[in-house]
N, C-alpha and C. Protein backbone atom coordinates (compact mmCIF):
# COMPACT_ATOMS: atom_id res chain seq x y z
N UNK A 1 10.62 -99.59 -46.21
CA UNK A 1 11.95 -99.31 -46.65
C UNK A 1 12.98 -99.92 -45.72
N UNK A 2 13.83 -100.15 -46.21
CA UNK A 2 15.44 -100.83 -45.44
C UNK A 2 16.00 -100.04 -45.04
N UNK A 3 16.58 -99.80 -43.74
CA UNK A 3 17.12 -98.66 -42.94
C UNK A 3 18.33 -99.20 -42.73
N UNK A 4 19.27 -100.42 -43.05
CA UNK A 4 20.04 -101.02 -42.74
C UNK A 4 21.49 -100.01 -43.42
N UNK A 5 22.71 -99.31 -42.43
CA UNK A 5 23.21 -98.86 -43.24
C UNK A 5 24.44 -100.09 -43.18
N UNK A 6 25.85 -99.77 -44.21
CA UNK A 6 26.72 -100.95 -44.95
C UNK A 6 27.84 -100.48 -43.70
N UNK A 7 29.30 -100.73 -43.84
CA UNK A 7 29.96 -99.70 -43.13
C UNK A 7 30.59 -98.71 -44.17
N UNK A 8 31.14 -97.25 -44.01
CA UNK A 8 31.97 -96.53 -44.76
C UNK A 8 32.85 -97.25 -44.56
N UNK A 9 33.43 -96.30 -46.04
CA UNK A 9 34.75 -96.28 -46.01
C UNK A 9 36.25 -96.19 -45.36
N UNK A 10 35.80 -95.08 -44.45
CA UNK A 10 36.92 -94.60 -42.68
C UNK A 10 36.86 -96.06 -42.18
N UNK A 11 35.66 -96.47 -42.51
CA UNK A 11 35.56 -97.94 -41.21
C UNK A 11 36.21 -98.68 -41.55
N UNK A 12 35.87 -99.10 -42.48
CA UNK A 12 36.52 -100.36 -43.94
C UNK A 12 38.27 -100.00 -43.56
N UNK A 13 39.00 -99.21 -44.01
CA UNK A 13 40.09 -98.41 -44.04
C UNK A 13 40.47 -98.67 -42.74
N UNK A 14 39.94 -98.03 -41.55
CA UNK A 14 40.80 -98.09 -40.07
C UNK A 14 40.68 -99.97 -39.94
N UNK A 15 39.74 -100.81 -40.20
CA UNK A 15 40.02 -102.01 -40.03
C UNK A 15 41.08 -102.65 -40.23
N UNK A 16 41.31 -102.23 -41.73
CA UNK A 16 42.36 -103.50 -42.65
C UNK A 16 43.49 -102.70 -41.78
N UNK A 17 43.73 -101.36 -41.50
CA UNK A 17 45.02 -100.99 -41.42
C UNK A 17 45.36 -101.44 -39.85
N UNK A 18 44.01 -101.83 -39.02
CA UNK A 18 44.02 -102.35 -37.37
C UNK A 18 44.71 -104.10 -37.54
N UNK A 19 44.42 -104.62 -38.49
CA UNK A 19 44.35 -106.16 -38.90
C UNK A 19 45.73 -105.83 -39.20
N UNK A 20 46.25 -105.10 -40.40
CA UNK A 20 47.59 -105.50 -40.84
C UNK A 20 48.87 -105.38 -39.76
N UNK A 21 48.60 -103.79 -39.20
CA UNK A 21 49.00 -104.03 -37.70
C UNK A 21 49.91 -104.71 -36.71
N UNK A 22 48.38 -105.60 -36.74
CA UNK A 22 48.36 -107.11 -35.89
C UNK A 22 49.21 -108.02 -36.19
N UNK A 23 49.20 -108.20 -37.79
CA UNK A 23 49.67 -109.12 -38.47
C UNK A 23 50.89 -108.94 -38.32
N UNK A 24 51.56 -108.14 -38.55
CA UNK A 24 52.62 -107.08 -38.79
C UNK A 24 53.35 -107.25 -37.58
N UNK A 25 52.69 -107.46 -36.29
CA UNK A 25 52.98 -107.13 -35.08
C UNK A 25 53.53 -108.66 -34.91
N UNK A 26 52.86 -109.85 -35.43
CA UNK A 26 52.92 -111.08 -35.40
C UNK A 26 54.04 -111.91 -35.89
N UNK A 27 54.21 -111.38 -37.07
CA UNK A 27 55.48 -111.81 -37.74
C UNK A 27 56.98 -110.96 -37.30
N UNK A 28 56.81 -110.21 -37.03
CA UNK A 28 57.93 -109.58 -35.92
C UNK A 28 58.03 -110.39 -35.19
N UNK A 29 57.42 -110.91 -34.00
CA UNK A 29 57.64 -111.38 -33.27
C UNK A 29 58.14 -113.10 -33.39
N UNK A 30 57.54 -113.31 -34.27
CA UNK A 30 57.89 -115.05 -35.23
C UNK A 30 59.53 -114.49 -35.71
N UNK A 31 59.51 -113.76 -36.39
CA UNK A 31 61.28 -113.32 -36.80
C UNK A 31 61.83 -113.44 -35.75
N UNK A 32 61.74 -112.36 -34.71
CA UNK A 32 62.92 -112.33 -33.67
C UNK A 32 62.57 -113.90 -32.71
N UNK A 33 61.84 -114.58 -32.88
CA UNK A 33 62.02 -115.75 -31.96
C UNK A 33 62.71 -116.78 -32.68
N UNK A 34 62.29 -116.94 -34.04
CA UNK A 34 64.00 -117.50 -34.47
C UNK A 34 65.22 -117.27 -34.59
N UNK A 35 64.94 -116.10 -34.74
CA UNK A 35 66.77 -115.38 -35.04
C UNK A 35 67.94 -115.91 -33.02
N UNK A 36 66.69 -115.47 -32.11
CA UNK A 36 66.63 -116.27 -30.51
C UNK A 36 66.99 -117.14 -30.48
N UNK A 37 66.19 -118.55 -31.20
CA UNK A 37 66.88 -119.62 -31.22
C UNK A 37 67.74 -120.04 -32.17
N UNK A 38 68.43 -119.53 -33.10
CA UNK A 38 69.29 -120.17 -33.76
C UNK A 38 71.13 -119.37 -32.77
N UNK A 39 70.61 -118.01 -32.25
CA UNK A 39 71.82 -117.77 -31.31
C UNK A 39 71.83 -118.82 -29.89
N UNK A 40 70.63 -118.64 -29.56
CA UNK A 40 70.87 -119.89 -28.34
C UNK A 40 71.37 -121.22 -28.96
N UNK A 41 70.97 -121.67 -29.63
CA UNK A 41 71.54 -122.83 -30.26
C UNK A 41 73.03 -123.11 -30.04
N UNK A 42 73.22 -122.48 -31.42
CA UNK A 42 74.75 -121.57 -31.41
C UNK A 42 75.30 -121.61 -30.20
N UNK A 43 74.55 -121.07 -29.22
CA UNK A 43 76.05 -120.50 -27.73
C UNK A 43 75.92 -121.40 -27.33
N UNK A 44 74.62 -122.94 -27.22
CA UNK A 44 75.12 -124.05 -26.54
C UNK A 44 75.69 -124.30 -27.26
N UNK A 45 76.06 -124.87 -28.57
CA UNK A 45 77.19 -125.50 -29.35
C UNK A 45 78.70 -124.94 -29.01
N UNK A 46 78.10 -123.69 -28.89
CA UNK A 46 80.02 -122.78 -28.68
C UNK A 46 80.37 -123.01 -26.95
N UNK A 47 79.47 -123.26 -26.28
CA UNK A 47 79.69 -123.80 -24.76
C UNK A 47 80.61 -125.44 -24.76
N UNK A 48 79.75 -126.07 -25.02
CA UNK A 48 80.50 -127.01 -25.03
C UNK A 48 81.42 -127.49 -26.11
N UNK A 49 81.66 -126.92 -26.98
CA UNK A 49 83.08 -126.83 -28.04
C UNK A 49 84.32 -126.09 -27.18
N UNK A 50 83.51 -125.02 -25.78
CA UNK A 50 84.81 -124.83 -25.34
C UNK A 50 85.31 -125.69 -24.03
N UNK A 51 84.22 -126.24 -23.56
CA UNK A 51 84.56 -127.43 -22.80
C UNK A 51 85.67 -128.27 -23.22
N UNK A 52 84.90 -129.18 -24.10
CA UNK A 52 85.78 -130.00 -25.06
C UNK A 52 87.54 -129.48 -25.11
N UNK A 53 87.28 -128.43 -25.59
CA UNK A 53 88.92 -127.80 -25.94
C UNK A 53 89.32 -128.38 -24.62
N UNK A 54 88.86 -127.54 -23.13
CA UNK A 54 89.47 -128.01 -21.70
C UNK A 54 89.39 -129.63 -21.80
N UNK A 55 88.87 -130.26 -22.06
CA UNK A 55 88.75 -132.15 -21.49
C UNK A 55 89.88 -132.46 -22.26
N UNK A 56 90.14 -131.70 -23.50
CA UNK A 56 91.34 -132.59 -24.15
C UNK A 56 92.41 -132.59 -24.44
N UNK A 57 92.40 -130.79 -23.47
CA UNK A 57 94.35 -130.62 -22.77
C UNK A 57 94.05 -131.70 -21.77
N UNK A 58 92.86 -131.61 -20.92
CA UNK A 58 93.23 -132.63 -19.62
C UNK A 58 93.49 -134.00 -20.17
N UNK A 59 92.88 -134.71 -20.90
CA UNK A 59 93.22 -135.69 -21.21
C UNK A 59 94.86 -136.08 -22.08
N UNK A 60 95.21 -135.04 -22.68
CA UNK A 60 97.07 -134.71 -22.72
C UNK A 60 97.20 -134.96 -21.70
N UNK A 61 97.15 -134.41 -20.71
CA UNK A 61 98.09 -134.21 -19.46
C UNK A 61 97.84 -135.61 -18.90
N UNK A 62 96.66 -136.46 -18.87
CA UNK A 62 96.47 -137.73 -18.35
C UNK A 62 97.03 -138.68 -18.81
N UNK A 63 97.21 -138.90 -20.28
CA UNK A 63 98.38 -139.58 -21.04
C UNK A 63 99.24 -139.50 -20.60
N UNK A 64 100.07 -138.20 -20.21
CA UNK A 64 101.42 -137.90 -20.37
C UNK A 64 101.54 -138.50 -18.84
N UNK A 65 101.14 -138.53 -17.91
CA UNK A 65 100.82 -139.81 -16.65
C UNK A 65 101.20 -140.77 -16.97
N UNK A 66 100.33 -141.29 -17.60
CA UNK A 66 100.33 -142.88 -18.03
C UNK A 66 101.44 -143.59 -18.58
N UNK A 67 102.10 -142.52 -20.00
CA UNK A 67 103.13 -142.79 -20.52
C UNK A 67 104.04 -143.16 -19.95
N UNK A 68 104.71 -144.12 -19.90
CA UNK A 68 106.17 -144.55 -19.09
C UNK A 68 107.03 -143.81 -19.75
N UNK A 69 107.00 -143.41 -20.80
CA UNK A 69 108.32 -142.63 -21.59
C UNK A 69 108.55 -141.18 -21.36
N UNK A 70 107.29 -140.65 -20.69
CA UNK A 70 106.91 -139.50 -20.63
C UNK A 70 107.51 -138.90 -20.01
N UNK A 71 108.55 -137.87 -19.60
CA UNK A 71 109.22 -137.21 -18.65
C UNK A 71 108.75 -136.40 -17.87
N UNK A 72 107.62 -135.40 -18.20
CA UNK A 72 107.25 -134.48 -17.80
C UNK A 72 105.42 -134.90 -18.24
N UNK A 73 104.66 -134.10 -17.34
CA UNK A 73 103.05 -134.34 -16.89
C UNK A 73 102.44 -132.70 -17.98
N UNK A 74 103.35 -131.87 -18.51
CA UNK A 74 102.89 -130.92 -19.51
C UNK A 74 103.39 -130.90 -20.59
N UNK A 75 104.27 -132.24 -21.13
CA UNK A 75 104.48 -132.08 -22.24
C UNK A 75 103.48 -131.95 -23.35
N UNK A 76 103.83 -131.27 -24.54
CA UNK A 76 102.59 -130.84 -25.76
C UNK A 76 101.78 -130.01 -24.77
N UNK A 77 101.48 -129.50 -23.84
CA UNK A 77 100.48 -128.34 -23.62
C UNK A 77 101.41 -127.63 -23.44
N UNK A 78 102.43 -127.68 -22.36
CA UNK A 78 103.24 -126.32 -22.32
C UNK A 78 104.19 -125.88 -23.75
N UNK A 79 105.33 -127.01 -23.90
CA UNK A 79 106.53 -126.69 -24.55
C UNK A 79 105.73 -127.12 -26.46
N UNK A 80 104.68 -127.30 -26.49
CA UNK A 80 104.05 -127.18 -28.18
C UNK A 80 103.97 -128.55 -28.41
N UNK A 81 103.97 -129.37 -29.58
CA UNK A 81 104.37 -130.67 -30.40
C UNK A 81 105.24 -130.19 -30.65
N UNK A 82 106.44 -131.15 -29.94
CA UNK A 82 107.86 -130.84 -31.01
C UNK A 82 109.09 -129.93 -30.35
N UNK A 83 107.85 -129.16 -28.95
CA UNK A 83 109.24 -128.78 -28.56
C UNK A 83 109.12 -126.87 -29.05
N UNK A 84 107.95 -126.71 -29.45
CA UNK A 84 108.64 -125.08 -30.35
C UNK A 84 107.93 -124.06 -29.33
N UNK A 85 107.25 -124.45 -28.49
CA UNK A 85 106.71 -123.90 -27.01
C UNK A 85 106.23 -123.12 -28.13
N UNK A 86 104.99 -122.94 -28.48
CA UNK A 86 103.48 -122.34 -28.99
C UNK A 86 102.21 -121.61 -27.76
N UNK A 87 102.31 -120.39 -27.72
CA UNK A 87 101.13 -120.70 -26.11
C UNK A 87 99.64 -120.52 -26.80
N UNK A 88 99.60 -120.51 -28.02
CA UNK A 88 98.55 -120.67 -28.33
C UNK A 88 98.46 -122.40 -29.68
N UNK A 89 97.07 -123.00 -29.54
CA UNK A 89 97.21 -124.26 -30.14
C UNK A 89 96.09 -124.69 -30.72
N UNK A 90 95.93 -125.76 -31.66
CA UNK A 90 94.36 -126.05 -31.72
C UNK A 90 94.52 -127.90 -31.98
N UNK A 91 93.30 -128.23 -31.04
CA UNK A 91 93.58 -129.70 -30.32
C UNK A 91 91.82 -130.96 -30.99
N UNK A 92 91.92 -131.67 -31.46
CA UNK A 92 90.49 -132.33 -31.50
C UNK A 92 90.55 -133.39 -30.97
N UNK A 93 89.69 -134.09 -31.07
CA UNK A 93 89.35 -135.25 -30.53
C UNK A 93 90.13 -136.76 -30.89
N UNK A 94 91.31 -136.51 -32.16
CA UNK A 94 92.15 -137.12 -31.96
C UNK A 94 93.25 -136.87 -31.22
N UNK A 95 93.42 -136.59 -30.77
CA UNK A 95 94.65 -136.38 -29.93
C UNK A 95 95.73 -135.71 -29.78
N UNK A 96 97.30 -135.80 -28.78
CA UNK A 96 98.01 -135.28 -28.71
C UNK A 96 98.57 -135.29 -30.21
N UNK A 97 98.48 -135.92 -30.74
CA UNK A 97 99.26 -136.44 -32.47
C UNK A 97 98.73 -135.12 -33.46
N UNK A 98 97.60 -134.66 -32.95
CA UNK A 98 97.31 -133.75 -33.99
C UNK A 98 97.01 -131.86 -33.60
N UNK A 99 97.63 -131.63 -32.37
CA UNK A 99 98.24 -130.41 -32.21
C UNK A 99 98.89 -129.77 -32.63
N UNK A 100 97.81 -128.22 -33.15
CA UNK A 100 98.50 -127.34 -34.22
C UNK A 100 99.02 -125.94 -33.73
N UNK A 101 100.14 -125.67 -33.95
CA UNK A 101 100.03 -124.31 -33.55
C UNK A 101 99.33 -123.32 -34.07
N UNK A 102 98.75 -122.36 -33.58
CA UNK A 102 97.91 -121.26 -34.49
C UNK A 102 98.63 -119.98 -33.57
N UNK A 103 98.47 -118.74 -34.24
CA UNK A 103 98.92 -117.19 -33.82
C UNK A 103 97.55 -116.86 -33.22
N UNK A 104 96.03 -117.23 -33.86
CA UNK A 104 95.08 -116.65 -32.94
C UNK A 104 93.72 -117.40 -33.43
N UNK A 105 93.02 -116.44 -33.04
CA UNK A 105 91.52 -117.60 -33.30
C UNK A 105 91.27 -117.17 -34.68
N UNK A 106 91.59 -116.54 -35.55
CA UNK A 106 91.12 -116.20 -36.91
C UNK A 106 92.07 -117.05 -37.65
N UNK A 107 93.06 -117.87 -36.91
CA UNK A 107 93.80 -118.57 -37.92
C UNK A 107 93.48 -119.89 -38.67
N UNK A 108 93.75 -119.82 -39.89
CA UNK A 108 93.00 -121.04 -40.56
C UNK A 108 92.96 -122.45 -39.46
N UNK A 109 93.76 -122.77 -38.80
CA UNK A 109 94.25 -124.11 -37.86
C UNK A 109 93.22 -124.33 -37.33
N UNK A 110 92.95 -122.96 -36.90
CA UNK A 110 91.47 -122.82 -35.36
C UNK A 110 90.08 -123.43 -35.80
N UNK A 111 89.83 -123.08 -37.38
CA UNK A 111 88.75 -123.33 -37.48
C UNK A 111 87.88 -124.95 -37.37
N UNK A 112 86.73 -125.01 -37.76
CA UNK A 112 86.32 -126.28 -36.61
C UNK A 112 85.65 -127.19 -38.47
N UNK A 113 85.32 -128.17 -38.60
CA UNK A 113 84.82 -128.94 -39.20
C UNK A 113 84.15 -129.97 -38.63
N UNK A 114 83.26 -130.34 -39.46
CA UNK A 114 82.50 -131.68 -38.70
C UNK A 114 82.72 -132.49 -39.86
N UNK A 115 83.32 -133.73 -39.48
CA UNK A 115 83.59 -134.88 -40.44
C UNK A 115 82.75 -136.23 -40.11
N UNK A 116 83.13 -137.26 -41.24
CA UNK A 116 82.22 -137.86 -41.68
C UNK A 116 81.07 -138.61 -40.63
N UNK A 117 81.60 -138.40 -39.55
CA UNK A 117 81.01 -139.34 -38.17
C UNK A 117 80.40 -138.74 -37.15
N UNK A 118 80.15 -137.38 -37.74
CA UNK A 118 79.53 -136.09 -36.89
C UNK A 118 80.69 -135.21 -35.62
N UNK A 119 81.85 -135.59 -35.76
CA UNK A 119 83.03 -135.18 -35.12
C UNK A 119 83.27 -133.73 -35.14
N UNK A 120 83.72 -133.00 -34.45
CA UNK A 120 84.31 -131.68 -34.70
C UNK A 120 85.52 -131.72 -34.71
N UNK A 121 86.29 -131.62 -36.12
CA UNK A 121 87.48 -131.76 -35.86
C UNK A 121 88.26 -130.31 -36.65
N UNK A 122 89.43 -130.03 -36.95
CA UNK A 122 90.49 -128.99 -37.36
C UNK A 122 90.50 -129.38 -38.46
N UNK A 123 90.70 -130.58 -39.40
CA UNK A 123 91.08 -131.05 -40.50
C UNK A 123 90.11 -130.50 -41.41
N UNK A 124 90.34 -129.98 -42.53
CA UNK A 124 89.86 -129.28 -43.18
C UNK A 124 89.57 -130.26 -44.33
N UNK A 125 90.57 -131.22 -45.17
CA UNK A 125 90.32 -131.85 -46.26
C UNK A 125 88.76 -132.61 -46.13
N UNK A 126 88.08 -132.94 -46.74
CA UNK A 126 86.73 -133.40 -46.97
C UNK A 126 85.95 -133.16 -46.04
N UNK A 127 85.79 -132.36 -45.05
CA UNK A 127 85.03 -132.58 -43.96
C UNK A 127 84.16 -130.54 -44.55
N UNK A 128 82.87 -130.71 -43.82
CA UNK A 128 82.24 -129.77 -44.04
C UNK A 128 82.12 -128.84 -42.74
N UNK A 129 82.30 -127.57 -43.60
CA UNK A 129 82.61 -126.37 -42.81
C UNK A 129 81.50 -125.94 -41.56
N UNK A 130 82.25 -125.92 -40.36
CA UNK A 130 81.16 -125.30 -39.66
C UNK A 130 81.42 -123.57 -38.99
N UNK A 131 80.43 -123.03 -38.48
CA UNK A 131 80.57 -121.33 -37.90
C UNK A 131 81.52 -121.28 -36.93
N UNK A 132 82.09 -122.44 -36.45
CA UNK A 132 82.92 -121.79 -35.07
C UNK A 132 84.38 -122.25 -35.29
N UNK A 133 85.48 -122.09 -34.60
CA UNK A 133 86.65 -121.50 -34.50
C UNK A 133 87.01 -121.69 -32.94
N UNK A 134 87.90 -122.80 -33.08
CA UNK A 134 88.62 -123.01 -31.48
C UNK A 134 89.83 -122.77 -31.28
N UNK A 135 90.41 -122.31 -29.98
CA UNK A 135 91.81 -121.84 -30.08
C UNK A 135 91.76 -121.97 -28.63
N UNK A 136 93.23 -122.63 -28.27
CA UNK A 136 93.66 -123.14 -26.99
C UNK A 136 94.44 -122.47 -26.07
N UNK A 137 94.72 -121.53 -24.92
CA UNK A 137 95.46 -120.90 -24.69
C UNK A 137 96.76 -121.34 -23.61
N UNK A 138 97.51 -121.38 -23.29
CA UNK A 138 98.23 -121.58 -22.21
C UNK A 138 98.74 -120.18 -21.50
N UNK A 139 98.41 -119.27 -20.57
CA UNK A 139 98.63 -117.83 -19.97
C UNK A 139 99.56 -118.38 -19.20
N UNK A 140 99.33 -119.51 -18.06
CA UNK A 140 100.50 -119.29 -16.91
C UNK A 140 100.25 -120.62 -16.59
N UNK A 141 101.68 -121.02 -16.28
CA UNK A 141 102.46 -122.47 -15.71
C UNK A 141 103.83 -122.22 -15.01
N UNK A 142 103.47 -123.44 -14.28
CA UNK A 142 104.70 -123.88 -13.18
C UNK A 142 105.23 -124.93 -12.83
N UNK A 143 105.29 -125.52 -11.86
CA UNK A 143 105.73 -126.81 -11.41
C UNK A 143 104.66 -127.82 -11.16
N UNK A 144 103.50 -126.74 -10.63
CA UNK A 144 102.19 -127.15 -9.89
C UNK A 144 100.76 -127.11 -10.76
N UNK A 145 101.12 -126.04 -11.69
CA UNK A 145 99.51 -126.27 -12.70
C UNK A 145 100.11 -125.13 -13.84
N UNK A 146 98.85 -125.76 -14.94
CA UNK A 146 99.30 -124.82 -15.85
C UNK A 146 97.67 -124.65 -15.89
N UNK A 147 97.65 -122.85 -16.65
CA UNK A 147 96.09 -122.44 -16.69
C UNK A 147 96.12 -122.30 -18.11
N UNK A 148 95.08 -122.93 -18.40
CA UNK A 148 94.33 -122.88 -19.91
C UNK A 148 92.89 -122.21 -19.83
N UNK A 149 92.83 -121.79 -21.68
CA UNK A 149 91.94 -120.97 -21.69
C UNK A 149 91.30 -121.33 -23.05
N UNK A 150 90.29 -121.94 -23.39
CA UNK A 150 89.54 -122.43 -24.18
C UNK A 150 88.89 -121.31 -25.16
N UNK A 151 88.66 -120.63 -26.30
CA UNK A 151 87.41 -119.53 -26.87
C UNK A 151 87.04 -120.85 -28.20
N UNK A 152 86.10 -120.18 -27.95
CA UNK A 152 85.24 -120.43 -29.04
C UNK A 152 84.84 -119.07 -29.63
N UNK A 153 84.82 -119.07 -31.33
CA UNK A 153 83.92 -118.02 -31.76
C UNK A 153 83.91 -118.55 -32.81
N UNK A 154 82.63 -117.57 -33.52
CA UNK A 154 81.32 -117.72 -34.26
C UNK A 154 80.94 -116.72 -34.75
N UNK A 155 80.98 -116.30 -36.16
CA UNK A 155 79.85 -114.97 -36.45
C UNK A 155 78.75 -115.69 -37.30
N UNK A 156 77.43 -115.00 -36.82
CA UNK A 156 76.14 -114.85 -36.53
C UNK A 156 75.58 -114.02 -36.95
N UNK A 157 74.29 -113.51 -38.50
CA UNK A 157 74.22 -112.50 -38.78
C UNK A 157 74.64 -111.39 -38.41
N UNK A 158 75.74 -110.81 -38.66
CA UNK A 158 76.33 -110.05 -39.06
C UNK A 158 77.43 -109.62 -37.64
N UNK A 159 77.43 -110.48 -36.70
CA UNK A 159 78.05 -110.22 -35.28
C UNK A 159 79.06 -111.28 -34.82
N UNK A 160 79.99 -111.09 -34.33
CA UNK A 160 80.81 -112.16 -33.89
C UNK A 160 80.22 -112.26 -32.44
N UNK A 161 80.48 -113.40 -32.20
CA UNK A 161 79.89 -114.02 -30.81
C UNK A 161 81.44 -115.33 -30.06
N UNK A 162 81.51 -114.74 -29.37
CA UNK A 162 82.96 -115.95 -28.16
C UNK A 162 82.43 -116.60 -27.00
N UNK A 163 83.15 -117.59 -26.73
CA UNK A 163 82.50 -118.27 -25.16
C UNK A 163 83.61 -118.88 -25.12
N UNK A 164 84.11 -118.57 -23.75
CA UNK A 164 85.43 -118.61 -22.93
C UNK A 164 85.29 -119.43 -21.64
N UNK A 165 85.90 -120.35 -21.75
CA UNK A 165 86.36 -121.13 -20.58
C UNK A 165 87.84 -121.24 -20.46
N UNK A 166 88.01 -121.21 -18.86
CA UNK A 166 89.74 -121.12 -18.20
C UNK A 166 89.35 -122.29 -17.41
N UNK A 167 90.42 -122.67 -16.83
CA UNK A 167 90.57 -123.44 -15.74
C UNK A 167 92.47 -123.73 -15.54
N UNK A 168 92.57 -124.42 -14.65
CA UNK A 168 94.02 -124.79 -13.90
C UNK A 168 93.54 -126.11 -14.14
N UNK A 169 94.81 -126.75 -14.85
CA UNK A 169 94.93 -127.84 -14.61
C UNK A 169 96.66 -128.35 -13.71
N UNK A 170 96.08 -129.41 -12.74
CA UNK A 170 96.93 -129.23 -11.98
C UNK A 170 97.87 -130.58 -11.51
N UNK A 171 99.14 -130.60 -11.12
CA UNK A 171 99.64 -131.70 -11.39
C UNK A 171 99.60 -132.47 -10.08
N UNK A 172 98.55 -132.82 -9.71
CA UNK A 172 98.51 -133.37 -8.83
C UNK A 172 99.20 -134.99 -7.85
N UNK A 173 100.20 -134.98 -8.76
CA UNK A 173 100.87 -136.74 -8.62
C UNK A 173 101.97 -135.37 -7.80
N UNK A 174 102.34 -134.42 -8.15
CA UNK A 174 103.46 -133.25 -7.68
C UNK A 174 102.89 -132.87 -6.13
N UNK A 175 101.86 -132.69 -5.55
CA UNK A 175 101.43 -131.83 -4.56
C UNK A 175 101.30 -133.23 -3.72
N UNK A 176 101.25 -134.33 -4.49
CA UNK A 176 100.81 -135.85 -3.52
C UNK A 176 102.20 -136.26 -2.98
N UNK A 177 102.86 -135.90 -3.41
CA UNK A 177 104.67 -136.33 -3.17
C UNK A 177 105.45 -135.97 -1.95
């Protein structure tokens, strides 16, 4: 006779439910490691979008050097385009020519687009929408520097997310004198 027994049922049963578990345990962990990298992603993109904002008051202020016509080394960062002194602004990679005033970072101006050449720019007509939102600050100026303040933000399943850079920019042709 065959003495061989099969396994029960309890056995059969505690297995699949040990396996699913596992499985269970597995794909959790596959979820939250993307959801990881698409925010890391994200905060490098929102890092250096707030860089950028800083390189291209500085590069205003380096023009406004250069310019022979130029009177002053903060014009368009301090007193606005135009003169309407704005302390908040939104600036791209074209230039002083296309400084907008905005009231805050939720304002339509702020928001960011990437156009046809992979650019991040403000211009909204044909260019496709991206998650983040730049806004330029000016807190405090003088004779000697003015301090800017760069945010970036972004919402991210279901969370808003900012990344803030300040710095002084400073008039240094003034302190050389």
């Amino acid at each position: 006779m065959n003495n061989q027994r099969g396994f029960g049922l309890i056995e059969v049963t505690v297995s699949i439910y040990i396996l699913t578990m596992g499985l269970f345990g597995l794909m959790s962990l596959l979820h939250q490691s993307l959801k990881a990298q698409d925010i890391n992603k994200n905060s490098i993109v929102a890092a250096q979008l707030a860089q950028e904002g800083i390189e291209l008051v500085r590069n205003v202020r380096d023009n406004n050097w250069l310019d022979p016509d130029s009177s002053d080394w903060k014009i368009d960062i301090v007193d606005g385009k135009g003169g309407d002194a704005n302390q908040a602004f939104a600036i791209d990679y074209r230039g002083r020519d296309n400084i907008q005033p905005v009231s805050s970072i939720d304002d339509e101006n702020s928001k960011l687009y990437i156009d046809v050449d992979n650019f991040y720019t403000h211009d909204s007509s044909s260019n496709s929408p991206t998650l983040f939102s730049r806004i330029i600050e000016k807190i405090n100026s003088n004779n000697e520097y003015v301090e800017i303040i760069s945010t970036v933000k972004w919402s991210e399943r279901g969370a808003d997310h900012d990344y803030v850079v300040a710095t002084k920019l400073y008039n240094w042709r003034f302190a050389s004198r």
